[in-house]
Every structure is written in structure tokens, then in C-alpha cells.
PDB file of N, CA and C in Angstrom:
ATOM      1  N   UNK A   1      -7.593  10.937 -27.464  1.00  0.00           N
ATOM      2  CA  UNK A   1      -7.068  10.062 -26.423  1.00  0.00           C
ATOM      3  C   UNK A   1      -5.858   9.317 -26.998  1.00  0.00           C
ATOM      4  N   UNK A   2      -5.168   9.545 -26.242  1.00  0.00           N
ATOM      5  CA  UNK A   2      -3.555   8.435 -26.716  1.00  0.00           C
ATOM      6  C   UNK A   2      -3.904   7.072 -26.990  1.00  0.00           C
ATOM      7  N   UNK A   3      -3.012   5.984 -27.788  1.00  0.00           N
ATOM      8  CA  UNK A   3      -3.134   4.963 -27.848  1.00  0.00           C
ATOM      9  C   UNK A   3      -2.955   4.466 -26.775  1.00  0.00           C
ATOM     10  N   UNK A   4      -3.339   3.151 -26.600  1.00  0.00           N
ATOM     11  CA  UNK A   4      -2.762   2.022 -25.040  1.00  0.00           C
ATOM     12  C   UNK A   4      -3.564   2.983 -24.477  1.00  0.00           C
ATOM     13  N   UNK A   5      -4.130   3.621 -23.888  1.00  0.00           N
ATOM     14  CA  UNK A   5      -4.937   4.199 -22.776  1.00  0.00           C
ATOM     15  C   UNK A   5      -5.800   3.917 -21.813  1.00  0.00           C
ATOM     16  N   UNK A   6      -6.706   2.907 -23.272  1.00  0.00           N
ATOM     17  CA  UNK A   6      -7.917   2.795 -22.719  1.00  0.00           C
ATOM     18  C   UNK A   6      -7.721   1.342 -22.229  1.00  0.00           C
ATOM     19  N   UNK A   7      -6.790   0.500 -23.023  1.00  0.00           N
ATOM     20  CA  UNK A   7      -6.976  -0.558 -22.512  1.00  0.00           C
ATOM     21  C   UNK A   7      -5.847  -0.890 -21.155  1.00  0.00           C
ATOM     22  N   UNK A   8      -4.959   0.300 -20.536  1.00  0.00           N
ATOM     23  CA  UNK A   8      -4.242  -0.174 -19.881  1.00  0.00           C
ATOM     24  C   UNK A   8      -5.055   0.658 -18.327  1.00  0.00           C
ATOM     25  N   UNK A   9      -6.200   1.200 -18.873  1.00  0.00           N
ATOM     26  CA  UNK A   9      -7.160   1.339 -17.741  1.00  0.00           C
ATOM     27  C   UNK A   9      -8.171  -0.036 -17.209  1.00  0.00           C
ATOM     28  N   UNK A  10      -8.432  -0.455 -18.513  1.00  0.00           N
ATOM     29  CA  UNK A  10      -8.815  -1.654 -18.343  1.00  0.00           C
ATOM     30  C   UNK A  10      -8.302  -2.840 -17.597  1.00  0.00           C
ATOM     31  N   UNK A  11      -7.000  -2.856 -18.032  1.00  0.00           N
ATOM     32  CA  UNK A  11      -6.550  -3.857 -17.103  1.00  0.00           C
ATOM     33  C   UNK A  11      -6.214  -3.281 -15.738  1.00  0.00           C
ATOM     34  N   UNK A  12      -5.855  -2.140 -15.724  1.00  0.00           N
ATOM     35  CA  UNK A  12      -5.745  -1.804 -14.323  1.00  0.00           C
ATOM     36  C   UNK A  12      -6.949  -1.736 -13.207  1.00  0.00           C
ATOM     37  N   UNK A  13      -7.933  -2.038 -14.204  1.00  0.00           N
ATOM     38  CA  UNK A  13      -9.487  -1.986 -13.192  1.00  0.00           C
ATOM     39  C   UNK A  13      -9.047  -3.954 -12.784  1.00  0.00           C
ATOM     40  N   UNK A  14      -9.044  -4.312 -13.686  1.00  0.00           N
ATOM     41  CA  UNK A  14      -9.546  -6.054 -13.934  1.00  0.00           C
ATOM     42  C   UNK A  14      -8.078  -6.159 -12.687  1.00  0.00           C
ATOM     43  N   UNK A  15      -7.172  -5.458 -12.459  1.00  0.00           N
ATOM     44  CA  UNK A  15      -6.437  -6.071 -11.892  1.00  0.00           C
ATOM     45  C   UNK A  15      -6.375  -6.190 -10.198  1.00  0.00           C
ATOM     46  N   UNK A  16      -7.195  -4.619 -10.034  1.00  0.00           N
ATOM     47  CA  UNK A  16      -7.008  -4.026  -8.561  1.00  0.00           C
ATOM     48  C   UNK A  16      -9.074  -5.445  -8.221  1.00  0.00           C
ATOM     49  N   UNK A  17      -9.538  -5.351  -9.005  1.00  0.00           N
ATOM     50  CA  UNK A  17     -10.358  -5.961  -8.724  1.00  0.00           C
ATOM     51  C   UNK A  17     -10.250  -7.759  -8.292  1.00  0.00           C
ATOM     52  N   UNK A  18      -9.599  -7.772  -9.224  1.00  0.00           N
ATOM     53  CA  UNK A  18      -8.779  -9.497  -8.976  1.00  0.00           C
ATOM     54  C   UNK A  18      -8.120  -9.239  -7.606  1.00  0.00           C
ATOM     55  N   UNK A  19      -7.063  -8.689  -7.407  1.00  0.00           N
ATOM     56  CA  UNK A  19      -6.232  -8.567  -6.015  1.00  0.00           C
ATOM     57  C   UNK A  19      -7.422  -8.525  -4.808  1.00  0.00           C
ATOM     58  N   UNK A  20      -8.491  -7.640  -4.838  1.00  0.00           N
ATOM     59  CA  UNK A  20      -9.916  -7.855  -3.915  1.00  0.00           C
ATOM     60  C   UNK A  20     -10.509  -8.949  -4.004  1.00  0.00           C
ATOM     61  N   UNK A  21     -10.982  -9.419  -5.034  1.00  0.00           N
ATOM     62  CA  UNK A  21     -11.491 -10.867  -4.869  1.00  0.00           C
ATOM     63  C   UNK A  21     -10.636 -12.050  -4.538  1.00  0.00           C
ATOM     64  N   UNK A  22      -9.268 -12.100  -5.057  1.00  0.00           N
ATOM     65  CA  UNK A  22      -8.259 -12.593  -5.045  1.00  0.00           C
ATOM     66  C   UNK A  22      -8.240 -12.885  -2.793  1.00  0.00           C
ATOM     67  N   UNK A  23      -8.163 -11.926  -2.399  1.00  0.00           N
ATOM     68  CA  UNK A  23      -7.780 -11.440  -0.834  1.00  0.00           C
ATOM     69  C   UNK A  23      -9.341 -11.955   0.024  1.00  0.00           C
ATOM     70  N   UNK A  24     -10.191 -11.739  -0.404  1.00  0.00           N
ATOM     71  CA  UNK A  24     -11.389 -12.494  -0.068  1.00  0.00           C
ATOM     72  C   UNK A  24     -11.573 -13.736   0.285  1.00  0.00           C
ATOM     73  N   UNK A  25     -11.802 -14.101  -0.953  1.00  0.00           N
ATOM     74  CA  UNK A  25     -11.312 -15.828  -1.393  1.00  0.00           C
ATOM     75  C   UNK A  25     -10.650 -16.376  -0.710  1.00  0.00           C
ATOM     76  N   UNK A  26      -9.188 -15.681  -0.511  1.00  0.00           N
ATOM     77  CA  UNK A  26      -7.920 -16.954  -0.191  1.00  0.00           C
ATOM     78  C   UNK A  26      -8.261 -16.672   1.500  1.00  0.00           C
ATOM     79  N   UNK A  27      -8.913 -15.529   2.216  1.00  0.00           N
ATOM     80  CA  UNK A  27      -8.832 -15.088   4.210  1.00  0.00           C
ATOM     81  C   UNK A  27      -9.928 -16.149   4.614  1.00  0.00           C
ATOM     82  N   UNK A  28     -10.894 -16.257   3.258  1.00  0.00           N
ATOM     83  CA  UNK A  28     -12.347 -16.662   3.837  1.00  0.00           C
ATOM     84  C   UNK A  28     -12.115 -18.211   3.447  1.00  0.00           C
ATOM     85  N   UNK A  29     -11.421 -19.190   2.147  1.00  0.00           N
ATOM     86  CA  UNK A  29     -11.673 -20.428   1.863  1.00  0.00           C
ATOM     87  C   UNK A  29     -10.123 -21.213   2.358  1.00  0.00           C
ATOM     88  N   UNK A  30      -9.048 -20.422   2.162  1.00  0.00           N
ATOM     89  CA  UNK A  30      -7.939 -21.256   1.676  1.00  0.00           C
ATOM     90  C   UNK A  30      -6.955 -21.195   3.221  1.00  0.00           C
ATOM     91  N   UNK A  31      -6.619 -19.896   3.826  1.00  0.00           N
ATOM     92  CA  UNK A  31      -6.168 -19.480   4.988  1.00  0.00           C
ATOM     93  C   UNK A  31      -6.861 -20.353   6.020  1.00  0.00           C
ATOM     94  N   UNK A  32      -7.775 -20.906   6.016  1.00  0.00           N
ATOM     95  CA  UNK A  32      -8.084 -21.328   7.737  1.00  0.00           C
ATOM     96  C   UNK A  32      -7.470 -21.531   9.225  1.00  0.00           C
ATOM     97  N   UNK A  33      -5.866 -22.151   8.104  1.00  0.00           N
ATOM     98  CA  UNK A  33      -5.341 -22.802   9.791  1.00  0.00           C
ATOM     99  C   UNK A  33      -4.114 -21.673   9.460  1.00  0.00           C
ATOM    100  N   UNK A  34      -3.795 -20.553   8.817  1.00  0.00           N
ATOM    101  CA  UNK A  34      -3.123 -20.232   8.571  1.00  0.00           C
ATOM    102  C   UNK A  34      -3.144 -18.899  10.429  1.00  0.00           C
ATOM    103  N   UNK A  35      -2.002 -18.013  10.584  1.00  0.00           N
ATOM    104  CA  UNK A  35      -2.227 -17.386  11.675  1.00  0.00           C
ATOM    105  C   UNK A  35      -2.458 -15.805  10.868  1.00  0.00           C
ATOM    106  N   UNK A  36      -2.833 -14.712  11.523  1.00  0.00           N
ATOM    107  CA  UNK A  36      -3.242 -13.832  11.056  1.00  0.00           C
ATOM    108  C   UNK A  36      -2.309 -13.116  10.304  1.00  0.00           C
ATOM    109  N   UNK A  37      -0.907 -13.299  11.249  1.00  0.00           N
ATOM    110  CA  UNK A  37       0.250 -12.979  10.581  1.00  0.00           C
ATOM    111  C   UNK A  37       0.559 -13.371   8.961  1.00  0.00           C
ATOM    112  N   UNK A  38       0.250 -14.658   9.083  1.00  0.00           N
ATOM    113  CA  UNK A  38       0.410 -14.860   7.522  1.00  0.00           C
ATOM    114  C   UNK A  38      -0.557 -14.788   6.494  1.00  0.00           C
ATOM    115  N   UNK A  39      -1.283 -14.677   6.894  1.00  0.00           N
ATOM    116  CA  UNK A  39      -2.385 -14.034   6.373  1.00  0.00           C
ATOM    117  C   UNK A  39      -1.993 -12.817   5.507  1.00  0.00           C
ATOM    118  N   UNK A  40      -1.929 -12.048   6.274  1.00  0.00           N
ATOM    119  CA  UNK A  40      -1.309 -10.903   6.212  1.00  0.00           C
ATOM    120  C   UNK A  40      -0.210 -10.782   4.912  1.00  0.00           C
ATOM    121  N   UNK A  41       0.584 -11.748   4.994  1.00  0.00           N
ATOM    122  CA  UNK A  41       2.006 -11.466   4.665  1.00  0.00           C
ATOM    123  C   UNK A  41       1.565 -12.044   3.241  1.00  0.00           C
ATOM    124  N   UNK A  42       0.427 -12.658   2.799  1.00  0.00           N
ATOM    125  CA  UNK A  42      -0.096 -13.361   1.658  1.00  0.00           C
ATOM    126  C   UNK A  42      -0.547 -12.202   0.557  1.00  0.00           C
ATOM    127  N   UNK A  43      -1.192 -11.192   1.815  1.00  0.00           N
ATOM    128  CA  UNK A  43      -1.931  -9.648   0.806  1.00  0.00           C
ATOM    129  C   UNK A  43      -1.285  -9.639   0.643  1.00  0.00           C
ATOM    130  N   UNK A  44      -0.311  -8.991   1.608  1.00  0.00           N
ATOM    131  CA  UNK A  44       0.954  -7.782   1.326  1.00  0.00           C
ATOM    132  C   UNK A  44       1.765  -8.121   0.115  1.00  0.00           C
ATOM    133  N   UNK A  45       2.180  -9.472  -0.116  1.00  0.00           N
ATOM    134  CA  UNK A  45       2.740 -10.104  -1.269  1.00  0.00           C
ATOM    135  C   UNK A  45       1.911  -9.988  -2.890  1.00  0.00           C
ATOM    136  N   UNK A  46       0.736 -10.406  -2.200  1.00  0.00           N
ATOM    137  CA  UNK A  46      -0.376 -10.157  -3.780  1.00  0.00           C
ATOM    138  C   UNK A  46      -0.534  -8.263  -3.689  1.00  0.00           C
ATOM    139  N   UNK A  47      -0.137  -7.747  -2.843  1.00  0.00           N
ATOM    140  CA  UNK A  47      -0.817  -5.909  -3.325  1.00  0.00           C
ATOM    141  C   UNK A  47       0.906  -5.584  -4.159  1.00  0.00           C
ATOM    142  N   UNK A  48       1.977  -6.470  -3.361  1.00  0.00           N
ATOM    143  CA  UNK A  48       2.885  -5.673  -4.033  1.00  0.00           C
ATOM    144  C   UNK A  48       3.235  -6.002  -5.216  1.00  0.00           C
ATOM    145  N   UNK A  49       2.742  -7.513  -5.854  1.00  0.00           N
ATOM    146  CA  UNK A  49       3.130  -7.685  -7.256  1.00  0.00           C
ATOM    147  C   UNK A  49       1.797  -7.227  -8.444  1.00  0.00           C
ATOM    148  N   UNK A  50       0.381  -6.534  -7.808  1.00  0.00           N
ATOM    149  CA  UNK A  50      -0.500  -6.090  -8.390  1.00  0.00           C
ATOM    150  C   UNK A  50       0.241  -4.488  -8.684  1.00  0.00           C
ATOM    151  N   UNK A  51       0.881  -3.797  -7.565  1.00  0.00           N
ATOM    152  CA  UNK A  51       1.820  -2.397  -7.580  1.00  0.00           C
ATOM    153  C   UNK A  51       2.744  -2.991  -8.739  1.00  0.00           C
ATOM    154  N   UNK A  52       3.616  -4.161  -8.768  1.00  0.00           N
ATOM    155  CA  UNK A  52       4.831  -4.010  -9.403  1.00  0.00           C
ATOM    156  C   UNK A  52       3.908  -4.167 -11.078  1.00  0.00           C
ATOM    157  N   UNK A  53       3.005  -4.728 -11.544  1.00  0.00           N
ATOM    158  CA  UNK A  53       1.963  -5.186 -12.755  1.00  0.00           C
ATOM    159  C   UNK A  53       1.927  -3.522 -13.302  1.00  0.00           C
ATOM    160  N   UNK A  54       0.691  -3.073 -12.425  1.00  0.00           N
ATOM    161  CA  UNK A  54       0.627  -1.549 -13.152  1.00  0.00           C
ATOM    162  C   UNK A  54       1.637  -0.249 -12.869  1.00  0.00           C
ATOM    163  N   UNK A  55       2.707  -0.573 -12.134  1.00  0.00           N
ATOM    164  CA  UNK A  55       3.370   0.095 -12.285  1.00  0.00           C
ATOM    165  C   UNK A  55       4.658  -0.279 -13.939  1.00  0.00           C
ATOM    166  N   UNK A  56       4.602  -1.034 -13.985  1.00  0.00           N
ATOM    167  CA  UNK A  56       5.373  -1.424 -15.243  1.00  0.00           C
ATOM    168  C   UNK A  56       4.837  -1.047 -16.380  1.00  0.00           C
ATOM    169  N   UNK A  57       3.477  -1.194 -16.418  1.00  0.00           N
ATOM    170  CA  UNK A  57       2.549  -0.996 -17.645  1.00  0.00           C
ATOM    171  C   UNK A  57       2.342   0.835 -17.935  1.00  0.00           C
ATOM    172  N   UNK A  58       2.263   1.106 -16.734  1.00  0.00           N
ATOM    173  CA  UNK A  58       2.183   2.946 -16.663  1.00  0.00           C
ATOM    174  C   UNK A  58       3.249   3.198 -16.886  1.00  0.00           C
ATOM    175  N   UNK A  59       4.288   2.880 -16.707  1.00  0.00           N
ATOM    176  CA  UNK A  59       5.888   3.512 -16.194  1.00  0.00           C
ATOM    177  C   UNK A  59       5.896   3.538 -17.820  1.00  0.00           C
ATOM    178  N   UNK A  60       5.807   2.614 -18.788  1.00  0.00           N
ATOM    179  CA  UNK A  60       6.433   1.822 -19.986  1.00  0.00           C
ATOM    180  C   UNK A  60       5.662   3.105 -20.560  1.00  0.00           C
ATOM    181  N   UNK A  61       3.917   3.136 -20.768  1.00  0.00           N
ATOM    182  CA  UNK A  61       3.047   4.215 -21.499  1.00  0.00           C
ATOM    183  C   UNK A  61       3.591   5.487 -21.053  1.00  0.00           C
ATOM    184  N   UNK A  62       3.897   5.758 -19.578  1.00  0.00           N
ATOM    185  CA  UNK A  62       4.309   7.223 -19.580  1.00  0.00           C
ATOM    186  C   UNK A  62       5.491   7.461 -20.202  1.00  0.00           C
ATOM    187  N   UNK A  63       6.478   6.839 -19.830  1.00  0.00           N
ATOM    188  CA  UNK A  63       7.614   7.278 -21.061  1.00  0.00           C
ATOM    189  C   UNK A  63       7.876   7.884 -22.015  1.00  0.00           C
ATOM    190  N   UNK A  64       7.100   6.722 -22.797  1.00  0.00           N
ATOM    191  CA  UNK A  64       6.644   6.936 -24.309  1.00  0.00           C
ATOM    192  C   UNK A  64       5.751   8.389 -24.806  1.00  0.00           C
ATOM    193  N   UNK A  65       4.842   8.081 -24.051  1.00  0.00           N
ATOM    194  CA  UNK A  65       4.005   9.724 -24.143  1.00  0.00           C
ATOM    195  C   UNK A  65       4.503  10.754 -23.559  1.00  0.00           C
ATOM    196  N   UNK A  66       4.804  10.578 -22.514  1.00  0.00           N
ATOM    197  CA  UNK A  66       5.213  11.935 -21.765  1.00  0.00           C
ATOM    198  C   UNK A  66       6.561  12.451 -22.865  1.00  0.00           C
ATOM    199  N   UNK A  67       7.923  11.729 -23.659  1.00  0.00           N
ATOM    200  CA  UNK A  67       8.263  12.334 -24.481  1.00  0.00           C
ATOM    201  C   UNK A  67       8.099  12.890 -25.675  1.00  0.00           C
ATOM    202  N   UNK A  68       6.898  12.300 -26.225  1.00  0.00           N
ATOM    203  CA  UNK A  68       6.014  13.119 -27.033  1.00  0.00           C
ATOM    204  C   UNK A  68       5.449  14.359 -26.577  1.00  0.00           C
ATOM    205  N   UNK A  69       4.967  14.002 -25.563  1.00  0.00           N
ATOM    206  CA  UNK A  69       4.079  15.399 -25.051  1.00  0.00           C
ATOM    207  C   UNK A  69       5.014  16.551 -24.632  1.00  0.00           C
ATOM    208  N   UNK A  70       6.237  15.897 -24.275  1.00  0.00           N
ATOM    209  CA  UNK A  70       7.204  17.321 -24.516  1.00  0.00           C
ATOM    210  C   UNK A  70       8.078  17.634 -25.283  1.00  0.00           C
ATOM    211  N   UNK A  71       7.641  17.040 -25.997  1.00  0.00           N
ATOM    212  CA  UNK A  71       8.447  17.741 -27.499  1.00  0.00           C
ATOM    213  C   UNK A  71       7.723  18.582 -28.594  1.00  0.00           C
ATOM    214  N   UNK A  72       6.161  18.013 -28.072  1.00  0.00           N
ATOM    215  CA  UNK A  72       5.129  19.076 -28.892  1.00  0.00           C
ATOM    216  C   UNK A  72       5.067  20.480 -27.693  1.00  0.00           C
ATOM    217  N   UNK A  73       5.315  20.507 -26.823  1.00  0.00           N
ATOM    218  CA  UNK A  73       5.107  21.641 -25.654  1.00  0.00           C
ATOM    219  C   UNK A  73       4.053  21.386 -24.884  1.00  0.00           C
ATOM    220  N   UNK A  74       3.642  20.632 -24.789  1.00  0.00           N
ATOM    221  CA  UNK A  74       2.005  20.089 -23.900  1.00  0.00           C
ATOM    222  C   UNK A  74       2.826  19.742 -22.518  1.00  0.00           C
ATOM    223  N   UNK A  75       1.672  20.571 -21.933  1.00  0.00           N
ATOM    224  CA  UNK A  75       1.656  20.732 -20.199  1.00  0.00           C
ATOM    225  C   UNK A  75       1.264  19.738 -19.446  1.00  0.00           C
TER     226      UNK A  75
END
């Protein structure tokens, strides 16, 4: 198994899980007087900076490996 692997699975669990509890929390305690619309616009904001998190962290590991892996010839 490559280095960084295991733990950037890890955080990618701890993270998509936070963004769910995270979205719970804030519809059911914090939103009350808020309208559905913004509601809304609160996920959409927390899913896209949880996307922009592991996409940075993958983007950075694939790089790195994927030019290893083709320079040894691996498919």
C-alpha cells in the first residue's frame, strides 16, 4: 500500500461524516427561523468546501503517485 493512503482515507471518512452530522445539527438546532432556501444554501456551502478539502488532499497524493506509477509502467 502507498504511503499517505491510509490516513487520507481516514480523513476522508471523518470528513464526509462531519459534513452529515455537521447538516443535521445546524437544519434541526441552529436554522429555525432560517427559510428553507437558506438552509439550503448553508449545505450546499459546507458540501462544497468538504469537495474542495478532499479534493486537494487526493489531487496532491495522486500526483505524486500516479508519476511514480508511470514511470515504473503500472496500469
Amino acid at each position: 500500500m502507498p504511503p499517505g493512503l491510509g490516513s487520507r482515507v481516514i480523513v476522508s471518512i471523518i470528513v464526509l461524516f462531519g459534513l452529515l452530522i455537521f447538516s443535521i445539527i445546524y437544519v434541526a438546532f441552529f436554522a429555525i427561523s432560517f427559510s428553507l432556501f437558506q438552509k439550503i444554501a448553508v449545505i450546499l456551502v459546507a458540501i462544497l468546501v468538504a469537495i474542495a478539502i478532499l479534493g486537494a488532499m487526493w489531487a496532491s497524493w495522486g500526483i505524486k503517485y500516479g508519476k511514480e506509477w508511470n514511470e515504473k509502467g503500472c496500469k
